[in-house]
Protein backbone atom coordinates (compact mmCIF):
# COMPACT_ATOMS: atom_id res chain seq x y z
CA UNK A 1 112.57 102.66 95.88
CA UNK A 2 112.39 104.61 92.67
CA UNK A 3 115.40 106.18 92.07
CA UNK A 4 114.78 110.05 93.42
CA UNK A 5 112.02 109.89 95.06
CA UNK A 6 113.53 110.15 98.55
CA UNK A 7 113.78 113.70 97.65
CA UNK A 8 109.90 113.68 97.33
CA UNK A 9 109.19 112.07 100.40
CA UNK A 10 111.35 114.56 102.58
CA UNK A 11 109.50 117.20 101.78
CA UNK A 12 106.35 115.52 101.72
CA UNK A 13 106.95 114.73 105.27
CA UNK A 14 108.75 117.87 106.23
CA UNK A 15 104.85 119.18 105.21
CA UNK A 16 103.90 117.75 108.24
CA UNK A 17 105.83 119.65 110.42
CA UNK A 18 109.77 119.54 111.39
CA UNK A 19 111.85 116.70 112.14
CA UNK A 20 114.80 114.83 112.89
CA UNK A 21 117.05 113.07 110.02
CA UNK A 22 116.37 109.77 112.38
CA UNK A 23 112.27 110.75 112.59
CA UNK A 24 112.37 111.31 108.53
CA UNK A 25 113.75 107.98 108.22
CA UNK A 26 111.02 106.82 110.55
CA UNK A 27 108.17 108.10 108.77
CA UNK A 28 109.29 107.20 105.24
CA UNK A 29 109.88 103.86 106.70
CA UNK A 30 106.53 103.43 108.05
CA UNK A 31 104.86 105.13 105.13
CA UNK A 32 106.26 103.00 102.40
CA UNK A 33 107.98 100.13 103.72
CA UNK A 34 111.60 101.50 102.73
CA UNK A 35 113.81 102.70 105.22
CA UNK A 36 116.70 104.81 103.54
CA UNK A 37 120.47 104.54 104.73
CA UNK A 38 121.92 107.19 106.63
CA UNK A 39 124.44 107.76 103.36
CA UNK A 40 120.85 108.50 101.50
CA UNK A 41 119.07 110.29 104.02
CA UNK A 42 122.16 113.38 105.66
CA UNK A 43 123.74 114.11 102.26
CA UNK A 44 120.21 114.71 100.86
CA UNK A 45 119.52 116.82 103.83
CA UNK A 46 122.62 118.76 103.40
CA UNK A 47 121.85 119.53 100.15
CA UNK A 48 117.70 120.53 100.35
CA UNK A 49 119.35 122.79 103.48
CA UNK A 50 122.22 124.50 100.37
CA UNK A 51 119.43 124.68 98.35
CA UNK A 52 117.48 126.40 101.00
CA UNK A 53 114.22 124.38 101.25
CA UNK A 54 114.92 122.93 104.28
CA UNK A 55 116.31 124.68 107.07
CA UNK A 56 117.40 123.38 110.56
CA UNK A 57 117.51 124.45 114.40
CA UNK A 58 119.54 122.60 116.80
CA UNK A 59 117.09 121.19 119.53
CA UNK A 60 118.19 119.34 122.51
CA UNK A 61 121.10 118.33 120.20
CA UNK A 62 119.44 117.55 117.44
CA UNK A 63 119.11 118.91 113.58
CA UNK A 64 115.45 119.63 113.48
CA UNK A 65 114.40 120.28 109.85
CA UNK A 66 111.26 122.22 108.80
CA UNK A 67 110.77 123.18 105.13
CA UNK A 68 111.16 126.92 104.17
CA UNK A 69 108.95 129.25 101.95
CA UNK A 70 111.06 127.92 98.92
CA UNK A 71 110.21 124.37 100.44
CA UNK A 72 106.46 125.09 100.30
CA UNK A 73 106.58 125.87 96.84
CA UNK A 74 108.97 122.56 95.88
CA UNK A 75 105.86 121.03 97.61
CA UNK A 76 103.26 122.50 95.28
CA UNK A 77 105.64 121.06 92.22
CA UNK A 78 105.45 117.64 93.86
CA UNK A 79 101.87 117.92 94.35
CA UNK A 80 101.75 118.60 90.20
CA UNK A 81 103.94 115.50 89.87
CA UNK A 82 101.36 112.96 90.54
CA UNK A 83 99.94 112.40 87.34
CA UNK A 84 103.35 111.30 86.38
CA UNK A 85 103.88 108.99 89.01
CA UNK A 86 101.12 107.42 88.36
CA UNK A 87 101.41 106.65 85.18
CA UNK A 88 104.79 105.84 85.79
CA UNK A 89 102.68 103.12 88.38
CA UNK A 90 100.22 102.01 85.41
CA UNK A 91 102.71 101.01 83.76
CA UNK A 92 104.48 98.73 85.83
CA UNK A 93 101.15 97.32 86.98
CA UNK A 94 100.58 96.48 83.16
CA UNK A 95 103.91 94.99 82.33
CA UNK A 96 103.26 92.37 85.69
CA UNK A 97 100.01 91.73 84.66
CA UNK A 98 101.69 91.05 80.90
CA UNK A 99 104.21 89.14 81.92
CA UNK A 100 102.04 87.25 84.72
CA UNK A 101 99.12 87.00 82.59
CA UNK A 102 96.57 88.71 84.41
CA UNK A 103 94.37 91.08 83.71
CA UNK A 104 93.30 94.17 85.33
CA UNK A 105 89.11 94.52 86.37
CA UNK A 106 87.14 96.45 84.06
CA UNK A 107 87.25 99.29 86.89
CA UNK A 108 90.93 99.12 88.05
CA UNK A 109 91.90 101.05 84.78
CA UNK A 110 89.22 103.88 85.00
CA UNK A 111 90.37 104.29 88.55
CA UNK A 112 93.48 104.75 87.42
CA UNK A 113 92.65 107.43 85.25
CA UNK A 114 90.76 109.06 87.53
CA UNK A 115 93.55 109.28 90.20
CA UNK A 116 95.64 110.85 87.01
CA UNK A 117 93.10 113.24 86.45
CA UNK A 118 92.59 113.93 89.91
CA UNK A 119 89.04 113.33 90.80
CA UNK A 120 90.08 110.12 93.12
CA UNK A 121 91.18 111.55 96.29
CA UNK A 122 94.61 109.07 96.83
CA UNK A 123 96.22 110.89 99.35
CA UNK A 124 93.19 110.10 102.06
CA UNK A 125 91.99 107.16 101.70
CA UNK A 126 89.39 106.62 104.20
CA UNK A 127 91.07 104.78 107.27
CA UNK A 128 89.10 101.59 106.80
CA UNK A 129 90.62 101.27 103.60
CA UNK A 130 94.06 102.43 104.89
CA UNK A 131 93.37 99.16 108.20
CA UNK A 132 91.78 96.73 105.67
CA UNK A 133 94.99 97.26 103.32
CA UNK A 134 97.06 96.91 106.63
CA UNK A 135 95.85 93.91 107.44
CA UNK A 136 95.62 91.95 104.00
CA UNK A 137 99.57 92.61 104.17
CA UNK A 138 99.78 91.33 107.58
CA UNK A 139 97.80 88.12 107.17
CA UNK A 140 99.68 87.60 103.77
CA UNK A 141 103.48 88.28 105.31
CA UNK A 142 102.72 86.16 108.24
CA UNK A 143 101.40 83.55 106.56
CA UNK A 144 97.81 83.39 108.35
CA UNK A 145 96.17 83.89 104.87
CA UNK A 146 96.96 79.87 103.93
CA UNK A 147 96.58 78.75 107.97
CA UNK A 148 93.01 80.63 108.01
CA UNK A 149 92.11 80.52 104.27
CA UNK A 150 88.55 79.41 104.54
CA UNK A 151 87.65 82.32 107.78
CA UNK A 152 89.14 85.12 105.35
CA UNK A 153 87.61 83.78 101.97
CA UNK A 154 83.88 83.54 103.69
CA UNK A 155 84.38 87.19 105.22
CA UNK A 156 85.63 88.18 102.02
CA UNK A 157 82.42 86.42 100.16
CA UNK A 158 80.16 87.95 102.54
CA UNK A 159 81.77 91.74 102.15
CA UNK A 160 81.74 91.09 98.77
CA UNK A 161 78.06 90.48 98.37
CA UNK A 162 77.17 93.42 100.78
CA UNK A 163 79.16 96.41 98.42
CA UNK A 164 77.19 94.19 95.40
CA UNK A 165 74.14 95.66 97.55
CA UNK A 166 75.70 98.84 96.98
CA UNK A 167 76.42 99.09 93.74
């Protein structure tokens, strides 16, 4: 994880609506993969709740945060931190490809740009992007991709050809 971005992603998912230290965890987990420790996750609480954009009632004893008007507005500064990030994401994809010697597609770059400029939508992807994605990571991480290479290659192929259609 990029060192303080777990600050972020609180109050990203405080956005969302309230929640326990343990359900933050949960859905930064599932949302990127990285589950912060508990000696990440309560001392950052304790200090977004001193700084007062998180607040907390106790519910069936448990700390239920929910972001406060000065949360909102941390929120809209987030929001205005994007074009940073992803630069910050360009370039680390262009030192790999650099150092791995590949290139990026003649599109990947102006999409790039266009996500820093903000007319690529990143934060909705539409869910058959989000489930192909999904997939991909589960076939490569469970090692299906080499047991059923020639099944996912000819699906690819044929998806391939029909957004060529498109185009």
């Amino acid at each position: 994880m990029i060192r303080g971005h777990l600050r972020m992603l609180v109050i990203k998912a405080l956005d969302e609506g309230e929640k326990s230290g343990y359900g933050l965890t949960k859905f930064i987990s599932k949302n990127t993969g990285w589950k912060p420790s508990c000696g990440s996750m309560y001392p950052l609480l304790e200090q977004l709740t001193k700084e007062k954009i998180v607040e907390f009632k106790v519910k069936e004893n448990k700390k239920m945060y929910a972001l406060t008007i000065i949360g909102k507005e941390e929120l809209k500064k987030i929001s205005e931190k994007k074009a940073e990030l992803l630069t910050k994401v360009d370039e680390v994809m262009k030192t790999y490809m650099t150092i791995y010697k590949q290139k990026l597609g003649k599109f990947q770059q102006k999409a790039i740009n266009l996500m820093k400029e903000g007319k690529i939508d990143i934060e909705n992807p539409p869910p058959e992007m989000t489930r192909l994605k999904e997939l991909m990571s589960e076939l490569v991480v469970t090692g299906k991709v080499k047991k059923e290479w020639e099944k996912i290659n000819k699906l690819l192929k044929r998806t391939n050809d029909e957004l060529e259609k498109i185009k």
